[in-house]
Protein backbone atom coordinates (compact mmCIF):
# COMPACT_ATOMS: atom_id res chain seq x y z
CA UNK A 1 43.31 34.52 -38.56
CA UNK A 2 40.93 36.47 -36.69
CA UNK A 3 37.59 35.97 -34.65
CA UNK A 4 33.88 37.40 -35.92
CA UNK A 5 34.13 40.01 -33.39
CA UNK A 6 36.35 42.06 -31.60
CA UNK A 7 34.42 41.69 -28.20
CA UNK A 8 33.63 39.25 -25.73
CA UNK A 9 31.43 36.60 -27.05
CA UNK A 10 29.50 33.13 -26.20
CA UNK A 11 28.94 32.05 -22.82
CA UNK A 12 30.50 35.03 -21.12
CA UNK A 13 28.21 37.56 -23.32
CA UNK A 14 25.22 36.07 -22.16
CA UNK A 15 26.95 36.28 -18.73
CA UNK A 16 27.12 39.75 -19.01
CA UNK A 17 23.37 40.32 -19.50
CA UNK A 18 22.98 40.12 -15.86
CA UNK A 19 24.05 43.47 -14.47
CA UNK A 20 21.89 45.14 -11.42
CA UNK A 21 19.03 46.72 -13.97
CA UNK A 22 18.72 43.37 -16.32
CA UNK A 23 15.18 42.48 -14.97
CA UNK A 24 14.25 46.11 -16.47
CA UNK A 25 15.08 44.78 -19.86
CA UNK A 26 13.08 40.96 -19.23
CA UNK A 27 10.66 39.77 -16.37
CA UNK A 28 12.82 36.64 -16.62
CA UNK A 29 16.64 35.30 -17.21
CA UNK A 30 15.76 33.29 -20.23
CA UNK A 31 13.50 36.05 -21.89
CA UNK A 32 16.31 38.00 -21.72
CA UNK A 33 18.41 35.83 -23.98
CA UNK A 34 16.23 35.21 -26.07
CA UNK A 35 15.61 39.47 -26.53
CA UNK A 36 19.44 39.70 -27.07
CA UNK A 37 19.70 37.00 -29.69
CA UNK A 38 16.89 38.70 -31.55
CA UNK A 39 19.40 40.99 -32.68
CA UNK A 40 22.39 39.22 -32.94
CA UNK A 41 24.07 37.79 -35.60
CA UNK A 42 24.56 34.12 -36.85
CA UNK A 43 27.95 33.58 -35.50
CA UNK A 44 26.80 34.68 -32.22
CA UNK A 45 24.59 32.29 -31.37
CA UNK A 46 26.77 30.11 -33.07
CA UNK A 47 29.25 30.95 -30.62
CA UNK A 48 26.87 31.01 -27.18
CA UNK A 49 25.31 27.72 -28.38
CA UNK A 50 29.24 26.04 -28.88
CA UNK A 51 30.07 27.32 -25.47
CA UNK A 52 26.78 26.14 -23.58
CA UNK A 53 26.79 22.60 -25.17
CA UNK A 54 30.31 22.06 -23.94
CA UNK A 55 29.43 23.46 -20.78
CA UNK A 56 26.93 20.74 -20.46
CA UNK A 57 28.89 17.76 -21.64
CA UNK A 58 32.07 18.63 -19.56
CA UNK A 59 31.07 19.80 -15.89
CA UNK A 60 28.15 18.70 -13.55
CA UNK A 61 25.65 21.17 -12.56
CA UNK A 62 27.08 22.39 -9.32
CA UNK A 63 30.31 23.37 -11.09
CA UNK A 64 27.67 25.27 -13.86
CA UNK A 65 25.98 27.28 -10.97
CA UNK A 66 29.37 28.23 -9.09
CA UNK A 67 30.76 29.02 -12.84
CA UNK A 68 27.03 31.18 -13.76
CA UNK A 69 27.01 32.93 -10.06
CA UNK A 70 30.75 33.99 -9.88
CA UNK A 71 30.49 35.77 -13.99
CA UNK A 72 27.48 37.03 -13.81
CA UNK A 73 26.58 40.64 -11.45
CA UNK A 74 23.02 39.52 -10.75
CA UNK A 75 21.69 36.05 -11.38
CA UNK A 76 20.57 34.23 -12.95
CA UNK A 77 19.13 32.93 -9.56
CA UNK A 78 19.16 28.97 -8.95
CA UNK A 79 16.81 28.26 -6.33
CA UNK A 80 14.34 26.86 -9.18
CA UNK A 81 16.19 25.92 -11.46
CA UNK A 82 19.82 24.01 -11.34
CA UNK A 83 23.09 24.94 -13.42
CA UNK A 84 22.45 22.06 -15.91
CA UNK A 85 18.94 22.89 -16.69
CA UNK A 86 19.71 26.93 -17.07
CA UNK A 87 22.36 26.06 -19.19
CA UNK A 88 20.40 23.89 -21.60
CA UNK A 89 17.78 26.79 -21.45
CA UNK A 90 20.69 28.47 -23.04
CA UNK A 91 21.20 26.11 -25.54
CA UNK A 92 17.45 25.83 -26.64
CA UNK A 93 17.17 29.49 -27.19
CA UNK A 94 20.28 29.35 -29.85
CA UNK A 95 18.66 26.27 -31.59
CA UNK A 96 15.16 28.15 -31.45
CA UNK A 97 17.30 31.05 -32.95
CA UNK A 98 19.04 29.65 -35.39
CA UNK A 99 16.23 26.88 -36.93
CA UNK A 100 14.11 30.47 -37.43
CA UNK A 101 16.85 31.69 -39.98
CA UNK A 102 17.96 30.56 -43.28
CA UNK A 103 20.85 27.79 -42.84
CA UNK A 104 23.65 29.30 -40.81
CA UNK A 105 27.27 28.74 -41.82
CA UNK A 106 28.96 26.29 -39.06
CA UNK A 107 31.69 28.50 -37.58
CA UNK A 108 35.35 28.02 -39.08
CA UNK A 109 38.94 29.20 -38.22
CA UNK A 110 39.78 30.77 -35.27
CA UNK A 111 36.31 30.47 -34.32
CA UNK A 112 36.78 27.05 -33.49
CA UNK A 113 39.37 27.23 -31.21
CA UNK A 114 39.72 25.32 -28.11
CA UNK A 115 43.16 26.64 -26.81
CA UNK A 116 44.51 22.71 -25.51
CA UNK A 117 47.71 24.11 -26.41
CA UNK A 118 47.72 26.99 -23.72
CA UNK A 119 45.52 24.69 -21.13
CA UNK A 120 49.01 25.08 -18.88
CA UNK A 121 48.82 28.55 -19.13
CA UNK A 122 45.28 29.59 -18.29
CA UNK A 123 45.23 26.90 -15.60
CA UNK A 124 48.41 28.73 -14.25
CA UNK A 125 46.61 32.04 -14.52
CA UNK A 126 43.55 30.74 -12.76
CA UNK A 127 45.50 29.49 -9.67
CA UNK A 128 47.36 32.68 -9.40
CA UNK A 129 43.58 34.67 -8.97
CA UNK A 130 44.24 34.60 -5.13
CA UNK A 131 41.32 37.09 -4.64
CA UNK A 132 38.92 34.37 -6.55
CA UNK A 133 36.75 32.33 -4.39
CA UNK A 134 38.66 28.43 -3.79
CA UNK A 135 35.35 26.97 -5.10
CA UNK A 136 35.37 29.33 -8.18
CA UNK A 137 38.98 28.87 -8.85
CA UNK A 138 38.47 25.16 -8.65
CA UNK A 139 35.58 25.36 -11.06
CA UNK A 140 37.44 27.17 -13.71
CA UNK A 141 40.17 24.69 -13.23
CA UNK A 142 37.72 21.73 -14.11
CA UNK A 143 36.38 23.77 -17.00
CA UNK A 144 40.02 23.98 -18.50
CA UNK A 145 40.57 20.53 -17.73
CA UNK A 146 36.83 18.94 -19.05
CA UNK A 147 35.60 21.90 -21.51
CA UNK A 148 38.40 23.92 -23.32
CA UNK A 149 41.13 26.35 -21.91
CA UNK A 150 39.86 28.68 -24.53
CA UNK A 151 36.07 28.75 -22.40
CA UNK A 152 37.68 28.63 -19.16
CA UNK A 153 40.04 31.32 -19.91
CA UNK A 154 37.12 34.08 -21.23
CA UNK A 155 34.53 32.85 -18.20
CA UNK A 156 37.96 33.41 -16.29
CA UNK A 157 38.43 37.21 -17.58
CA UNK A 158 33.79 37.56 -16.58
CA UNK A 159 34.82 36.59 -13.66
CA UNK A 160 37.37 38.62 -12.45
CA UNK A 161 35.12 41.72 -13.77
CA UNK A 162 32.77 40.64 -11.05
CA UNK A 163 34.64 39.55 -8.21
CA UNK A 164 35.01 41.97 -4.83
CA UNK A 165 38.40 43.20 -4.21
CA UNK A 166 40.10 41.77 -8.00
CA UNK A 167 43.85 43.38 -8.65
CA UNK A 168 45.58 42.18 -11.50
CA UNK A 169 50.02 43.06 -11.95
CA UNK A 170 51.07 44.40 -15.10
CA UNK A 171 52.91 40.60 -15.47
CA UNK A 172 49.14 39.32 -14.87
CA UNK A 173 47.93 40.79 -17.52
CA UNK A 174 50.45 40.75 -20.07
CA UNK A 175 50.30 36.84 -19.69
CA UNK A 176 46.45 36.96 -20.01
CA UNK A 177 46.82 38.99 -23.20
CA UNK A 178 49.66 36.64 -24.47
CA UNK A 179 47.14 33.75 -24.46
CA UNK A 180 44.74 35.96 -25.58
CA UNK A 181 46.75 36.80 -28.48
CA UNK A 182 47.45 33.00 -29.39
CA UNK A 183 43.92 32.17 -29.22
CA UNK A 184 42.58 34.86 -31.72
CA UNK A 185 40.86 36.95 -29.06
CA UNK A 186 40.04 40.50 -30.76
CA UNK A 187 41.14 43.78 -29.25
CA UNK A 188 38.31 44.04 -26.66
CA UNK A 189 38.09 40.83 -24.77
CA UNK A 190 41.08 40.97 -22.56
CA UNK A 191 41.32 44.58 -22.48
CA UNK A 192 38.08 44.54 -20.42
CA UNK A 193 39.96 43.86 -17.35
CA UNK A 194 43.09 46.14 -17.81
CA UNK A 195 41.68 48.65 -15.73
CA UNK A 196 42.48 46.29 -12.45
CA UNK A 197 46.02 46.34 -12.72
CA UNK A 198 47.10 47.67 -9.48
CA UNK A 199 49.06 50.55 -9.42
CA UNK A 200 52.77 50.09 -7.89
């Protein structure tokens, strides 16, 4: 059973958007999505719009900003907007997406899943990210525990991208790609943080 795509994909793709040159690209955070979904495929917005809409029903804004800030390099910024309202923005630009295309297929399989079996394990794993923020560690916790594990545990692997002095142990990482593995993750999404582990 395998995902659409080998990459990253939903929330933390949109997440990655925001690198230092992204207002190049857009002259604002939401034209920006909805540039990239011009050229994306069903299942991705499928995907962002799955992870956004459980976002929204299972943490409060403040958690959504703290969760937005810490994954993304640069923005998007919330002094006028709040986490809740950015993250619906999200959300609308899928739907505006999708209702402009021919019925999309819900998606199926691996695609749908939320990881409650390994919620444990990526709660483990985000409590032993000692060079994470407390708030940010705390906020990945809730989205474990009130979204999925399977969300939490790929804003989780944004995150640590992004974050200022992030090491990672070989045993680190051979546990994230375990879970990985058991949740269907293709070859690229954990791999994208390899390059951390810390050499003995």
């Amino acid at each position: 059973m395998q995902r659409f795509t080998e990459f990253d994909f939903g929330v933390p793709w949109v997440m990655s958007f925001f690198h230092q040159d992204w207002t190049y690209e857009a002259d604002t955070a939401a034209e920006l999505v909805v540039r990239r979904l011009r050229e994306a495929a069903a299942e991705v917005a499928l995907s962002v719009r799955r992870d956004a809409r459980t976002l929204l029903g299972g943490l409060p804004s403040q958690t959504l900003e703290v969760l937005w800030t810490a994954g993304s390099q640069y923005g998007p910024s919330f002094r006028q907007t709040t986490g809740a309202e950015w993250t619906q923005t999200v959300v609308d630009a899928c739907d505006t997406w999708l209702s402009a295309r021919a019925e999309a297929p819900p998606l199926t399989g691996a695609d749908t899943e939320d990881g409650l079996a390994h919620r444990d394990a990526v709660v483990a794993e985000i409590e032993r990210m000692g060079f994470l923020a407390t708030e940010v560690r705390r906020a990945l916790v809730d989205c474990a525990h009130h979204c999925t594990p399977d969300l939490a545990l790929r804003v989780l692997l944004r995150v640590i991208e992004y974050a200022p002095d992030a090491s990672l142990s070989e045993e680190q990482y051979k546990r994230l790609e375990g879970i990985g593995t058991a949740l269907h993750y293709g070859e690229f999404v954990v791999e994208n943080v390899e390059y951390l582990i810390a050499d003995d």
